[in-house]
N, C-alpha and C. Protein backbone atom coordinates (compact mmCIF):
# COMPACT_ATOMS: atom_id res chain seq x y z
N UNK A 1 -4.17 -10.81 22.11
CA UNK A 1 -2.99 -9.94 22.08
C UNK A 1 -2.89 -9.23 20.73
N UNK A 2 -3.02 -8.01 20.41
CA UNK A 2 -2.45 -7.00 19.72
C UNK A 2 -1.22 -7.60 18.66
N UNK A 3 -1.66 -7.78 17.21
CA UNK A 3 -0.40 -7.95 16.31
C UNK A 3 1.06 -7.63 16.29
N UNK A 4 0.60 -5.97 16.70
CA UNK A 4 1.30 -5.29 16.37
C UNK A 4 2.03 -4.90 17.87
N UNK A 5 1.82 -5.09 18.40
CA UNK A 5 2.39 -4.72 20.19
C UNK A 5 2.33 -5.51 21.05
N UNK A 6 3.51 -5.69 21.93
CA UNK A 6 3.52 -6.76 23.28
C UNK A 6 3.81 -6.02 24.21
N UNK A 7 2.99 -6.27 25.06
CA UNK A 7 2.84 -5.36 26.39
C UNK A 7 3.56 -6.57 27.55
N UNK A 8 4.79 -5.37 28.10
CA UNK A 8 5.73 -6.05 28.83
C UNK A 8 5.66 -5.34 30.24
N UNK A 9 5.36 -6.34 31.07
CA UNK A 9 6.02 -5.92 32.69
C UNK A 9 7.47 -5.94 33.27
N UNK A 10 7.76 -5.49 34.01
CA UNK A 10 9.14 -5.75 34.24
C UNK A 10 8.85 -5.77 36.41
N UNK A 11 9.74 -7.46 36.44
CA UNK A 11 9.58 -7.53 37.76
C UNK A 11 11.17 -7.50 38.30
N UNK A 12 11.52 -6.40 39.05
CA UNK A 12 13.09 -7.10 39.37
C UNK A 12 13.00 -5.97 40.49
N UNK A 13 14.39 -6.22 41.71
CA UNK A 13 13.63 -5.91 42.70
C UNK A 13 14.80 -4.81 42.52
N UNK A 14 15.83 -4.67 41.60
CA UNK A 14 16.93 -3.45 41.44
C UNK A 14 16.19 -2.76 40.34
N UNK A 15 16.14 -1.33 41.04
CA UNK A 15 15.92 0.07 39.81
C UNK A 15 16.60 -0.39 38.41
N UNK A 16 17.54 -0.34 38.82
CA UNK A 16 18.81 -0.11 37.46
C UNK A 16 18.51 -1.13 36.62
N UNK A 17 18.35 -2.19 37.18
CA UNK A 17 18.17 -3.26 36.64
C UNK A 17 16.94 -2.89 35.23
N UNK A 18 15.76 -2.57 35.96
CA UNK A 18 14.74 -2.32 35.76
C UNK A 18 14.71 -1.44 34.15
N UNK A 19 15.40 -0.57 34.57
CA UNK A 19 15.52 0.35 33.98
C UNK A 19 16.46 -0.08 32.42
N UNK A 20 17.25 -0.90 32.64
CA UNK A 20 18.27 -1.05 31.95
C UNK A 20 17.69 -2.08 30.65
N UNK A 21 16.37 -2.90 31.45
CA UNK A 21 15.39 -3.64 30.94
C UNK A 21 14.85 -3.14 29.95
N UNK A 22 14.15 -1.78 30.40
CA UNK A 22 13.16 -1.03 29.59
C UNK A 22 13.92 -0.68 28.24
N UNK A 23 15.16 -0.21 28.61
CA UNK A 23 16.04 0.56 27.31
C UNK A 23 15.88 -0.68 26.43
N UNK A 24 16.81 -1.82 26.90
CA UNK A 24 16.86 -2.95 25.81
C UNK A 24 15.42 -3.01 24.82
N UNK A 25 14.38 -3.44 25.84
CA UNK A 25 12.88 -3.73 25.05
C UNK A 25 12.72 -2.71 24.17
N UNK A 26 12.92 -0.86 24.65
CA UNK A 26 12.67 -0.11 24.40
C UNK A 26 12.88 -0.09 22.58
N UNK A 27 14.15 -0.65 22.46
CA UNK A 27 14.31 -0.52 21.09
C UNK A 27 13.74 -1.10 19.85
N UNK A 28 12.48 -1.72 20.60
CA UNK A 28 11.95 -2.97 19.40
C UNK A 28 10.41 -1.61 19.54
N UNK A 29 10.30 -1.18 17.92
CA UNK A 29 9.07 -0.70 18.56
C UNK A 29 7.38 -1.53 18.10
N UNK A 30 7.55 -2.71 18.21
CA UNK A 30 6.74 -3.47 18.97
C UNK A 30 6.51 -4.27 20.32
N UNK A 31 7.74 -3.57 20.94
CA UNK A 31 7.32 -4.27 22.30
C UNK A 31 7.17 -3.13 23.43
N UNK A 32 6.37 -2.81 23.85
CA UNK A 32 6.28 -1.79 25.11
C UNK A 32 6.29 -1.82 26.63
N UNK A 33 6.70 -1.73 27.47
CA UNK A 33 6.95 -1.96 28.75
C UNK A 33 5.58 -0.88 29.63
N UNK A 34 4.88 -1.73 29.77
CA UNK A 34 3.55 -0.94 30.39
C UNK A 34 3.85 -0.66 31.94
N UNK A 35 4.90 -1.03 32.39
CA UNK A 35 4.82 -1.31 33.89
C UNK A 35 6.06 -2.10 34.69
N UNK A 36 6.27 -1.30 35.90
CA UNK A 36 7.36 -2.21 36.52
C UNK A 36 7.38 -2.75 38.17
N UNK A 37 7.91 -3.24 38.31
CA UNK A 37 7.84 -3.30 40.23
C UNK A 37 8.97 -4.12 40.49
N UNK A 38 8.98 -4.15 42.23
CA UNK A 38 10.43 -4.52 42.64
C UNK A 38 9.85 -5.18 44.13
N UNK A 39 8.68 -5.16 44.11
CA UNK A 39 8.24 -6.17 45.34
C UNK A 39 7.26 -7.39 44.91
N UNK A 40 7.89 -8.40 45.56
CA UNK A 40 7.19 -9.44 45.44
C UNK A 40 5.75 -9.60 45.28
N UNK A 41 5.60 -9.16 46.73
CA UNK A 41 4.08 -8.92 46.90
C UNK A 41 2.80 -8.28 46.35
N UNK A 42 3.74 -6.95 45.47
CA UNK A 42 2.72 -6.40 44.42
C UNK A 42 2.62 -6.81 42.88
N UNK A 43 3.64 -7.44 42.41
CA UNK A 43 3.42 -7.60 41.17
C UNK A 43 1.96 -8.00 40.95
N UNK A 44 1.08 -9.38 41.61
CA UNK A 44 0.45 -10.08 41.11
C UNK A 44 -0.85 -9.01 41.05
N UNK A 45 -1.16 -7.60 41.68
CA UNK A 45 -1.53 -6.58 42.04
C UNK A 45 -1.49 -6.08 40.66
N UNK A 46 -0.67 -5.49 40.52
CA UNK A 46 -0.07 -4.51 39.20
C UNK A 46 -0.18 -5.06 37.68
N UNK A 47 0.48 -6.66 38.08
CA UNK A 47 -0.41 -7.39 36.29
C UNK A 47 -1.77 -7.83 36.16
N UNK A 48 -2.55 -8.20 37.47
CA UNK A 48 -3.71 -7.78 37.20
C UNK A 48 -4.72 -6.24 36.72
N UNK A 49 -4.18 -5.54 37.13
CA UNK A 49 -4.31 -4.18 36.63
C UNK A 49 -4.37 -3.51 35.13
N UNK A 50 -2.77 -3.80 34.96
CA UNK A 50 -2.24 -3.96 33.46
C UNK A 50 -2.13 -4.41 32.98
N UNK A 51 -2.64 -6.11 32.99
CA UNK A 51 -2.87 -7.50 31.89
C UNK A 51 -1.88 -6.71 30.68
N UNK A 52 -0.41 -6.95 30.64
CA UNK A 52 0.47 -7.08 29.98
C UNK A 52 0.75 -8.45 29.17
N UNK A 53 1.08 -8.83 28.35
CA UNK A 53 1.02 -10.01 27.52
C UNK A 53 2.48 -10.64 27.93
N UNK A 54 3.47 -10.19 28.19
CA UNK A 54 4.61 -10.66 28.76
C UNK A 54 5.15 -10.33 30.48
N UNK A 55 5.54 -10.66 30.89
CA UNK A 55 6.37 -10.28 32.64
C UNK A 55 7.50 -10.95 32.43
N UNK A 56 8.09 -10.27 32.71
CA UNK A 56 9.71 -10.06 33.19
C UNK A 56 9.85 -10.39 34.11
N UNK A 57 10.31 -11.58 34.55
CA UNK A 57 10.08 -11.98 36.50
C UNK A 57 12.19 -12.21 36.78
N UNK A 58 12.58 -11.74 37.82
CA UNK A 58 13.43 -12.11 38.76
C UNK A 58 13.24 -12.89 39.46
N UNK A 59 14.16 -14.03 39.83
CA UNK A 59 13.88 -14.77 41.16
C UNK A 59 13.64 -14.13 42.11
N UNK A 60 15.20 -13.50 42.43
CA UNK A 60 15.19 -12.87 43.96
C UNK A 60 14.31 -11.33 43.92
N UNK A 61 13.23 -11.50 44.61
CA UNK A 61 12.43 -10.50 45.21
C UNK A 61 12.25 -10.68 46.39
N UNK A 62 12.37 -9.19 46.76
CA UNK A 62 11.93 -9.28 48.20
C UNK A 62 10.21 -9.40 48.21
N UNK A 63 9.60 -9.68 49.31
CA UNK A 63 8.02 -9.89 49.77
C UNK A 63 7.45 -11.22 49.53
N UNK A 64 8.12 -11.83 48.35
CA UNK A 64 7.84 -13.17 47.59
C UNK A 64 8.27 -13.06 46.44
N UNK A 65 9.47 -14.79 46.61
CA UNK A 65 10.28 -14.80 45.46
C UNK A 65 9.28 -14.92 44.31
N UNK A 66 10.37 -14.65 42.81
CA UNK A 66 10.07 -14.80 41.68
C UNK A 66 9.15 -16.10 41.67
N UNK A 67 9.98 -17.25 41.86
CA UNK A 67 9.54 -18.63 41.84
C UNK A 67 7.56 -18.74 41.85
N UNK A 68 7.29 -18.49 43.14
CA UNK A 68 6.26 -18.62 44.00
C UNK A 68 5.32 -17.70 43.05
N UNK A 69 5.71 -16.11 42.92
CA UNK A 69 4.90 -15.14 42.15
C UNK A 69 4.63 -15.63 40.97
N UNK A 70 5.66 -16.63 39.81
CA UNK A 70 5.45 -17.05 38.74
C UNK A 70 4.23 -17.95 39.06
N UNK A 71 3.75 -19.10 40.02
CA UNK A 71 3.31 -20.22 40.15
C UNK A 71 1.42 -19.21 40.39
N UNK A 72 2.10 -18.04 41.26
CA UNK A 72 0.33 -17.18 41.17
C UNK A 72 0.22 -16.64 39.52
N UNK A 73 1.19 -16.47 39.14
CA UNK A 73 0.33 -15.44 38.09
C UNK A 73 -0.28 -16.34 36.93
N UNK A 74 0.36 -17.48 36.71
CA UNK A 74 0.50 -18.84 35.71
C UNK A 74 -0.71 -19.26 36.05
N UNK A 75 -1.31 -19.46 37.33
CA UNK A 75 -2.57 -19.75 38.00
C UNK A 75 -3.74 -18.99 37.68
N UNK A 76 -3.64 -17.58 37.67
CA UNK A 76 -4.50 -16.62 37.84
C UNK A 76 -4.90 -15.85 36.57
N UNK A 77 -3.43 -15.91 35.72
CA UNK A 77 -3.54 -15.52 34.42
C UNK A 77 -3.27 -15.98 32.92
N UNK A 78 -4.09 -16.96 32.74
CA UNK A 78 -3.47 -17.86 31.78
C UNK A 78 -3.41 -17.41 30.45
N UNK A 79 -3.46 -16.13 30.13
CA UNK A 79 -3.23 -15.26 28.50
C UNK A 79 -1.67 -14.85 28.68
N UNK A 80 -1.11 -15.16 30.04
CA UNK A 80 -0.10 -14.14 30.57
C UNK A 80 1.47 -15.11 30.09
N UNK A 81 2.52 -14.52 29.03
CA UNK A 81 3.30 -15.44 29.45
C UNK A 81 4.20 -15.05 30.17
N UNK A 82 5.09 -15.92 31.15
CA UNK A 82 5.94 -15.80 31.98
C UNK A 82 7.75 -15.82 31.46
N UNK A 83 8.29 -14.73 31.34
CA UNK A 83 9.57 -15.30 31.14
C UNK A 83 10.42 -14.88 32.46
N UNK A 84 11.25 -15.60 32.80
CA UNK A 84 12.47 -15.83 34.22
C UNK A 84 13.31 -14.79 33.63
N UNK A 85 14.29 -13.93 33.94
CA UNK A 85 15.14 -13.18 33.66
C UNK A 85 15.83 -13.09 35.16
N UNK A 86 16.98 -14.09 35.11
CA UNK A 86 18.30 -14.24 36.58
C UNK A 86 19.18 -14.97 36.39
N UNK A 87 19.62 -14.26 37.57
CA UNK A 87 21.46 -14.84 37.22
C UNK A 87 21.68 -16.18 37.83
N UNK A 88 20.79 -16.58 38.18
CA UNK A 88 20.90 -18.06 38.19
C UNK A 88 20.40 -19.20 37.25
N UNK A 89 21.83 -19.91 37.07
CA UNK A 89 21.78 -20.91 35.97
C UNK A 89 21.31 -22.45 36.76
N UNK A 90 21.06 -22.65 37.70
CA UNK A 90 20.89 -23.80 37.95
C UNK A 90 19.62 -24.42 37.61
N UNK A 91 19.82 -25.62 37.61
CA UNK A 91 18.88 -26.50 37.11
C UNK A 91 17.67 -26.80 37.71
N UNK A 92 18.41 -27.17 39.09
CA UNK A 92 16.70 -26.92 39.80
C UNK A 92 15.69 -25.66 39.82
N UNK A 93 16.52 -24.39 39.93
CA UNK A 93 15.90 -23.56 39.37
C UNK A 93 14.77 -23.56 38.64
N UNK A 94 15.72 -23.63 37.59
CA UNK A 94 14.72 -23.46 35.57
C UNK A 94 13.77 -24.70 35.96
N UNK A 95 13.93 -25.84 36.64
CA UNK A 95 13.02 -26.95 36.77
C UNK A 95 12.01 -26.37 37.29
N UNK A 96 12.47 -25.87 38.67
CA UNK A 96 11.20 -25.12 39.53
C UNK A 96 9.97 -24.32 38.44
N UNK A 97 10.77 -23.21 38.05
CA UNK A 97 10.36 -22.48 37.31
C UNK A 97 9.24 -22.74 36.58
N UNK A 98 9.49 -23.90 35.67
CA UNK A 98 9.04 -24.33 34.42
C UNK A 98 7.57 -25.15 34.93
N UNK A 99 8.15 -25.49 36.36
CA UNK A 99 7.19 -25.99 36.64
C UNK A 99 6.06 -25.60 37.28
N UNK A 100 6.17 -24.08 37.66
CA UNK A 100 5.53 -23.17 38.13
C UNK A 100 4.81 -22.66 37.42
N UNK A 101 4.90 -22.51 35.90
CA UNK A 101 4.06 -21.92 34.75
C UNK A 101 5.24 -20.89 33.19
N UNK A 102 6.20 -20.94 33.95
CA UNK A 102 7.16 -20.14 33.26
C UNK A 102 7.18 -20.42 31.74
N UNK A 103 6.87 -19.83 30.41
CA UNK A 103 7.59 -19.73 29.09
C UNK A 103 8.45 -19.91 28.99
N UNK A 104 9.20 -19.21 29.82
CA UNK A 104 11.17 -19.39 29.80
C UNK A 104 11.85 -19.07 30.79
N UNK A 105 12.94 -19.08 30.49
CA UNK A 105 14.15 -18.47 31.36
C UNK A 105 15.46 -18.10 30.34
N UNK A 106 15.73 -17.34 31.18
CA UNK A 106 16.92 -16.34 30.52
C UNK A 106 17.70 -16.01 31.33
N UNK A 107 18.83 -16.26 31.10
CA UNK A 107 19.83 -16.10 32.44
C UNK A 107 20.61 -14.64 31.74
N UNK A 108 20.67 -13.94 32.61
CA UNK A 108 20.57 -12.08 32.83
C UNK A 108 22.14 -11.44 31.71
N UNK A 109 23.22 -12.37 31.90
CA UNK A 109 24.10 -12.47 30.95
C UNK A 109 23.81 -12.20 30.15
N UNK A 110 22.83 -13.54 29.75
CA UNK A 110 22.93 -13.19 27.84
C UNK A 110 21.66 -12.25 27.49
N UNK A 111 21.14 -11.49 28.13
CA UNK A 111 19.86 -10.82 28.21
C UNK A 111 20.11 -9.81 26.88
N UNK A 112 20.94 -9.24 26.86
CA UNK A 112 21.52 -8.09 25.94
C UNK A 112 21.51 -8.76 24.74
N UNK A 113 22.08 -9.29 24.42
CA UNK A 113 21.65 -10.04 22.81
C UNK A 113 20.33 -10.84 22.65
N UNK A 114 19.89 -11.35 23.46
CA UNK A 114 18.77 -12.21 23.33
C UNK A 114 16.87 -11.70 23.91
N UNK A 115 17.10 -10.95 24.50
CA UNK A 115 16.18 -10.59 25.57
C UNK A 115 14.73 -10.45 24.58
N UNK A 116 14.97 -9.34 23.46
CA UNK A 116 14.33 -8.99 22.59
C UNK A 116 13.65 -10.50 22.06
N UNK A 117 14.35 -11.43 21.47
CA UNK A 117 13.86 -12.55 21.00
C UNK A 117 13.09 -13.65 21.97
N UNK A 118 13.52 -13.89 23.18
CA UNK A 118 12.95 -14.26 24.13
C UNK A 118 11.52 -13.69 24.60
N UNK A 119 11.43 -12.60 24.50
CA UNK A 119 9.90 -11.64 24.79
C UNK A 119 9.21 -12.52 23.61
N UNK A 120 9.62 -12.05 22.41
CA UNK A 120 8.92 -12.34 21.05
C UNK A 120 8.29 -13.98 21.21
N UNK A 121 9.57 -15.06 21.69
CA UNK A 121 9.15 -16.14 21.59
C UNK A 121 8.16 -16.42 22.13
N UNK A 122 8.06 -16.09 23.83
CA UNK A 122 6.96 -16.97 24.37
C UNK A 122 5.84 -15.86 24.62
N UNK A 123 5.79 -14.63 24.00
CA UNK A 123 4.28 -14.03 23.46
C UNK A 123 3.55 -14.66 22.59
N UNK A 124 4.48 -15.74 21.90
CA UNK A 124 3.90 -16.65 20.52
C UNK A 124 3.67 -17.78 21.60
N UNK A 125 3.61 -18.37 22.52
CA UNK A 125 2.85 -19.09 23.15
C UNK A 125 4.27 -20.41 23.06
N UNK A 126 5.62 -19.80 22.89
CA UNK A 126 6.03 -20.84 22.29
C UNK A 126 7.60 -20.74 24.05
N UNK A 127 8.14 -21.83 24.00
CA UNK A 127 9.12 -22.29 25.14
C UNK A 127 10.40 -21.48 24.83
N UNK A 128 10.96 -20.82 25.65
CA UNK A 128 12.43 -20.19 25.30
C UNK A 128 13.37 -20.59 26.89
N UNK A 129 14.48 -21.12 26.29
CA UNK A 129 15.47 -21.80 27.47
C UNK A 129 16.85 -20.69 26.85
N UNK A 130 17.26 -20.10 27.77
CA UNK A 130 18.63 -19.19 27.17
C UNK A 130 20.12 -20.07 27.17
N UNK A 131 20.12 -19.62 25.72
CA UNK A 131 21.67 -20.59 25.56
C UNK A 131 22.69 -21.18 26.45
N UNK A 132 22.79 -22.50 26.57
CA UNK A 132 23.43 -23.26 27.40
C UNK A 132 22.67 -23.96 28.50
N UNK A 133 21.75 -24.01 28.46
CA UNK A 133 20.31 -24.29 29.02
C UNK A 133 19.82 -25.60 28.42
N UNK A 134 20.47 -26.94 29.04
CA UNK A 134 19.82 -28.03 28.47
C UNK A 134 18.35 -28.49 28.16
N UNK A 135 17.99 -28.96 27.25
CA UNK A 135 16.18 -29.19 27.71
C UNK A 135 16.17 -30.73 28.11
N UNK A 136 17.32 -31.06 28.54
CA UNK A 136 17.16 -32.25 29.54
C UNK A 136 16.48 -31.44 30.88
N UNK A 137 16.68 -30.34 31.30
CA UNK A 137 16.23 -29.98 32.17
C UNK A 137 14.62 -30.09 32.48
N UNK A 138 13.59 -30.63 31.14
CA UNK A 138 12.51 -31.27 31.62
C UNK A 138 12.41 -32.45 32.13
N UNK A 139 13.67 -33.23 31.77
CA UNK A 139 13.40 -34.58 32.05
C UNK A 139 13.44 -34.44 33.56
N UNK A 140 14.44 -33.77 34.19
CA UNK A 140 14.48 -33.33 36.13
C UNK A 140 13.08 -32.81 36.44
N UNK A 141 12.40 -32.89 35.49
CA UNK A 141 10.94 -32.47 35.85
C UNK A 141 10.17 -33.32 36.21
N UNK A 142 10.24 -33.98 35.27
CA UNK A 142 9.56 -35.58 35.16
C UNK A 142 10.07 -36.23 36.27
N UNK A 143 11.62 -36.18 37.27
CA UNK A 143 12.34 -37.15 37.93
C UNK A 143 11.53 -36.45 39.53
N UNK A 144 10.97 -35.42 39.29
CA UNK A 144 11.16 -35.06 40.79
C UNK A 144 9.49 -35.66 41.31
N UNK A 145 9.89 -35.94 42.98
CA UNK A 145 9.17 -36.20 43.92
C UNK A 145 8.22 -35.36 44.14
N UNK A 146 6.97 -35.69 44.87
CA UNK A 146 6.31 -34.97 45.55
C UNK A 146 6.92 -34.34 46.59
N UNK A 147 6.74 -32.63 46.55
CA UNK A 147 7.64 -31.20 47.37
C UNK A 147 6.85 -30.98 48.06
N UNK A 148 6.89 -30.73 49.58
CA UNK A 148 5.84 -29.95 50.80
C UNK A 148 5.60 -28.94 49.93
N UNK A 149 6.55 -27.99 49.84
CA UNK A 149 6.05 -26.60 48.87
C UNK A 149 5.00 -26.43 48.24
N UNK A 150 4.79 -27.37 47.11
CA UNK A 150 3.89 -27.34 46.11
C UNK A 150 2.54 -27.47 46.65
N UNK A 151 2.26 -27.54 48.01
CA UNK A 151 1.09 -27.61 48.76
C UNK A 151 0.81 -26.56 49.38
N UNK A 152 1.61 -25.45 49.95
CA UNK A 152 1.55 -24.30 50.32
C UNK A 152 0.48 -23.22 49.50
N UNK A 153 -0.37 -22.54 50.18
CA UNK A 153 -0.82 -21.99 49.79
C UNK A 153 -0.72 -20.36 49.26
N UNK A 154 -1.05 -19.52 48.83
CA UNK A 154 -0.87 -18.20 48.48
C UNK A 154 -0.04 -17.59 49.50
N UNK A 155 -1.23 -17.93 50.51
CA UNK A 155 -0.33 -16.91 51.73
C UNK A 155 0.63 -17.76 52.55
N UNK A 156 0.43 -19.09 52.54
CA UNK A 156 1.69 -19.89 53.52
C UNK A 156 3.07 -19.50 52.69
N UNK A 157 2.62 -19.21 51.17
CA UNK A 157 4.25 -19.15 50.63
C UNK A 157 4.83 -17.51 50.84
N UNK A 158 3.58 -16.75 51.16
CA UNK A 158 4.65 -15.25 51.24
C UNK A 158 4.64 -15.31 52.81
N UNK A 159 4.23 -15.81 54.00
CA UNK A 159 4.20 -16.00 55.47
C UNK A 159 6.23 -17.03 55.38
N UNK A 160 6.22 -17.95 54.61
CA UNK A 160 7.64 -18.31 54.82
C UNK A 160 8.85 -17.72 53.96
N UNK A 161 8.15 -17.06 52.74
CA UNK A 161 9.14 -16.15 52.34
C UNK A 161 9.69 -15.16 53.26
N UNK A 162 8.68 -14.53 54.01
CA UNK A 162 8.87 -13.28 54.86
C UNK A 162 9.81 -13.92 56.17
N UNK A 163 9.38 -15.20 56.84
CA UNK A 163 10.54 -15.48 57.59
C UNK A 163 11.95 -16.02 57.63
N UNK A 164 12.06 -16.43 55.44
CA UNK A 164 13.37 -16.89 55.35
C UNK A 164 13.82 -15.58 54.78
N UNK A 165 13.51 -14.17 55.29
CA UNK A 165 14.14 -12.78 55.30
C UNK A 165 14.03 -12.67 56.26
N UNK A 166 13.90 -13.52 57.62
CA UNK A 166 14.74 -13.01 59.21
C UNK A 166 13.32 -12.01 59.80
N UNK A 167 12.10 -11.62 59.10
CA UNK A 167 11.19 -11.28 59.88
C UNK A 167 10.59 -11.79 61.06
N UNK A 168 10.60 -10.85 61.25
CA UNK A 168 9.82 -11.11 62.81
C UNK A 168 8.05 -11.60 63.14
N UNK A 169 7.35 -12.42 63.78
CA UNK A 169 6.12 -12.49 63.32
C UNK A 169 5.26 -11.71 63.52
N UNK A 170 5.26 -10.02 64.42
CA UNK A 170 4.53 -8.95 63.95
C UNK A 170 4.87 -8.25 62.94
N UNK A 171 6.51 -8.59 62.45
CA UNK A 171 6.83 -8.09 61.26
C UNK A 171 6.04 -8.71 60.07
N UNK A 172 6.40 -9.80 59.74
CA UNK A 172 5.13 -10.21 59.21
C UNK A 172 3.98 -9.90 59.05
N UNK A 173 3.15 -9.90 60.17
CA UNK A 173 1.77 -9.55 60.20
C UNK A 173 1.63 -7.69 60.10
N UNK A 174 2.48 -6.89 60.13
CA UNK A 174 2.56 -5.69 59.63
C UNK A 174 2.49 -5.24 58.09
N UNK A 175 3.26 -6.43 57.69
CA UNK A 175 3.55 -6.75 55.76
C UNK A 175 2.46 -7.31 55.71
N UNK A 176 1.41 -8.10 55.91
CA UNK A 176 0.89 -8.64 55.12
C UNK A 176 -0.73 -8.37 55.69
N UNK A 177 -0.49 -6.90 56.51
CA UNK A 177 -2.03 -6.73 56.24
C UNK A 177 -2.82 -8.20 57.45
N UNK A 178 -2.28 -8.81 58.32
CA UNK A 178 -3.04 -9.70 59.49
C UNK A 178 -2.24 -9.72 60.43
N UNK A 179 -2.98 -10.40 61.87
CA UNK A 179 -3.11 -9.99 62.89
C UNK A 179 -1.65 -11.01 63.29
N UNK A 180 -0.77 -10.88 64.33
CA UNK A 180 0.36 -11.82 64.93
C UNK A 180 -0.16 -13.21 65.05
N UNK A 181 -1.83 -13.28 65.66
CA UNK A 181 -2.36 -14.41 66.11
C UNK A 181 -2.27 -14.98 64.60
N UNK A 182 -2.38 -14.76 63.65
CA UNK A 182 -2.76 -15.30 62.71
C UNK A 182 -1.43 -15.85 61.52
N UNK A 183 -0.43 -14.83 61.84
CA UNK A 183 0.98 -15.34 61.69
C UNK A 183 1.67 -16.75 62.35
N UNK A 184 1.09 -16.45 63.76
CA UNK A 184 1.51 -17.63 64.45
C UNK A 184 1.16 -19.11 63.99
N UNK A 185 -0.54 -19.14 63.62
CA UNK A 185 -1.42 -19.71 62.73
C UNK A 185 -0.55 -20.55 61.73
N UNK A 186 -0.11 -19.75 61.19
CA UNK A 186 0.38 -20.00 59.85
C UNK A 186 1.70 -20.74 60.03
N UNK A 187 2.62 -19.86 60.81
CA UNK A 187 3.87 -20.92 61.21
C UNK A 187 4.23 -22.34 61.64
N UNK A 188 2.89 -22.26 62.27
CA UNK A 188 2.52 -24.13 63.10
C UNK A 188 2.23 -24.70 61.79
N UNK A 189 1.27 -23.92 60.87
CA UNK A 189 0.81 -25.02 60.03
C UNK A 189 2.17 -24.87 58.63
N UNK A 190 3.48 -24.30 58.61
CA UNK A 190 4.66 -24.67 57.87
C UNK A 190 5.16 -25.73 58.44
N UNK A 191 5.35 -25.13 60.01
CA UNK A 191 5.98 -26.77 60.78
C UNK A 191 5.61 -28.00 60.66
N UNK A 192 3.85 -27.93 60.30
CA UNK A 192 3.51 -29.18 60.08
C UNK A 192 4.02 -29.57 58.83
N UNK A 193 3.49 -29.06 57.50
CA UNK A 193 4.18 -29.84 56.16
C UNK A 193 5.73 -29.58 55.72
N UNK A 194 6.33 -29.14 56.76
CA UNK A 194 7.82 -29.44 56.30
C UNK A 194 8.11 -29.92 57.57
N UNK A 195 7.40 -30.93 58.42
CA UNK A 195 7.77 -31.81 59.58
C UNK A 195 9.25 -30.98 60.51
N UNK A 196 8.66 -29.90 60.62
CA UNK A 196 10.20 -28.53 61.17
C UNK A 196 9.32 -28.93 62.61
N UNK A 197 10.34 -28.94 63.77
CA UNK A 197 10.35 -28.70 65.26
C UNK A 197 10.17 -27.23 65.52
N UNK A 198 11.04 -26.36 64.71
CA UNK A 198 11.00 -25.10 65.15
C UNK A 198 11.18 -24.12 63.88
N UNK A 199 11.49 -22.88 64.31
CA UNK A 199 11.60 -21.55 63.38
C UNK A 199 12.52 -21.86 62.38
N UNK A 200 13.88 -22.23 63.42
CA UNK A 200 15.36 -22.37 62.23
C UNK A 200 15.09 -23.62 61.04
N UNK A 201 14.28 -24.67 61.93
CA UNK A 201 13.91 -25.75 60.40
C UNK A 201 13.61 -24.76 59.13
N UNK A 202 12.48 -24.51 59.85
CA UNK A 202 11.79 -23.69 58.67
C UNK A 202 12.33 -22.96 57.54
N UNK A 203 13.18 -22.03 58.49
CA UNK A 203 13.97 -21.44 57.27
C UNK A 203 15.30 -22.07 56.28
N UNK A 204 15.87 -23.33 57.63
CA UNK A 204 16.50 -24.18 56.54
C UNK A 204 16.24 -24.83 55.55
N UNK A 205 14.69 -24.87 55.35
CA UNK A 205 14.11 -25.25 54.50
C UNK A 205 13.76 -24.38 53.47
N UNK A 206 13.44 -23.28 53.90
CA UNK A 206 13.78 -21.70 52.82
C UNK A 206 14.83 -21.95 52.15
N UNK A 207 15.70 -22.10 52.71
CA UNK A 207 17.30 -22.30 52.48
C UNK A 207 17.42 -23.11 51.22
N UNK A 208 17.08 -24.23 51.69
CA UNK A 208 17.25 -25.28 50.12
C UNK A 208 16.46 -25.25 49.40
N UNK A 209 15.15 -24.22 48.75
CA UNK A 209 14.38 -23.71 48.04
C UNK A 209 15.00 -22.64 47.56
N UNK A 210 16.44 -22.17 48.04
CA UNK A 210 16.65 -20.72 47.29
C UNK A 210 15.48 -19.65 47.74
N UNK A 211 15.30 -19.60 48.73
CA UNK A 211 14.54 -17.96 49.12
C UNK A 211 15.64 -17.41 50.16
């Protein structure tokens, strides 16, 4: 990484948002915003492309949540750091998160005073939790069980993202580039590791994952 410059993505699935991002960063002129997006599904596309030294991730995206996209890019790009930027403060959250590959989290509030310093921190390779943000919250790291989730693969996690958004399974298979037969595929084998009877399990199980 460049001394003198940090190359920033910005993932959030609101323009404004986006935008409102860039201004803040905008004012540090060592940090530059190379790039932005607002679908799930392409970010991991777009920072491969533009190997940016920081991403800006939102939870809520549509195509595939933040969560899941953090856990590919943490995987795929390990120069890359990850910071969370959402309005959710919860704990399981930031746990998820952290445990997905994330640098930090920053809850969207305090973004305006802090945002700038948060980029800076975990480009230095170093942990940033946004004020009021216990770091007991690793110890819930340490406490948790083995998750069906965490077994899901690339595409099983954007195949149940897409149906805890009420898609349909040619809808699906329209988004993601494969065939219905192969959607269907995929649904039997969610039912199997989240032991679901049917569709609505499934997504109740979306449900208590926050997608």
């Amino acid at each position: 990484m460049a001394q003198t410059e940090i190359r920033v993505f910005l993932a959030d699935d609101h323009a404004m948002v986006r935008e409102g991002l860039a201004a803040l960063v905008s004012g540090d002129s060592e940090i530059k915003v190379v790039g932005h997006c607002g679908d799930g599904l392409e970010v991991v596309e777009q920072v491969a492309r533009l190997q940016p030294d920081v991403v800006l991730l939102d939870i809520t995206m549509p195509g595939l949540n933040g969560l899941d996209v953090c856990r590919e890019l943490s995987r795929r790009f390990t120069n890359i750091a990850i910071l969370m930027l959402t309005m959710h403060d919860d704990e399981q959250f930031i746990a998820k998160a952290l445990e997905n590959g994330a640098s930090g989290y920053l809850v969207k509030e305090a973004a305006a005073g802090q945002l700038r310093e948060a980029v800076r921190t975990v480009a230095q390779g170093e942990l940033f939790l946004s004020p009021g943000i216990s770091k007991n919250v690793l110890q819930l790291i340490a406490r948790r069980g083995d998750d069906p989730h965490d077994t899901l693969t690339s595409r099983e996690r954007q195949v149940l993202q897409l149906i805890a958004e009420g898609k349909t399974n040619r809808q699906i298979g329209d988004r993601l580039a494969i065939s219905e037969k192969t959607v269907k595929h995929y649904v039997g084998v969610l039912k199997g590791k989240f032991c679901a009877a049917n569709r609505l399990e499934i997504v109740l199980h979306a449900q208590r994952l926050g997608l």
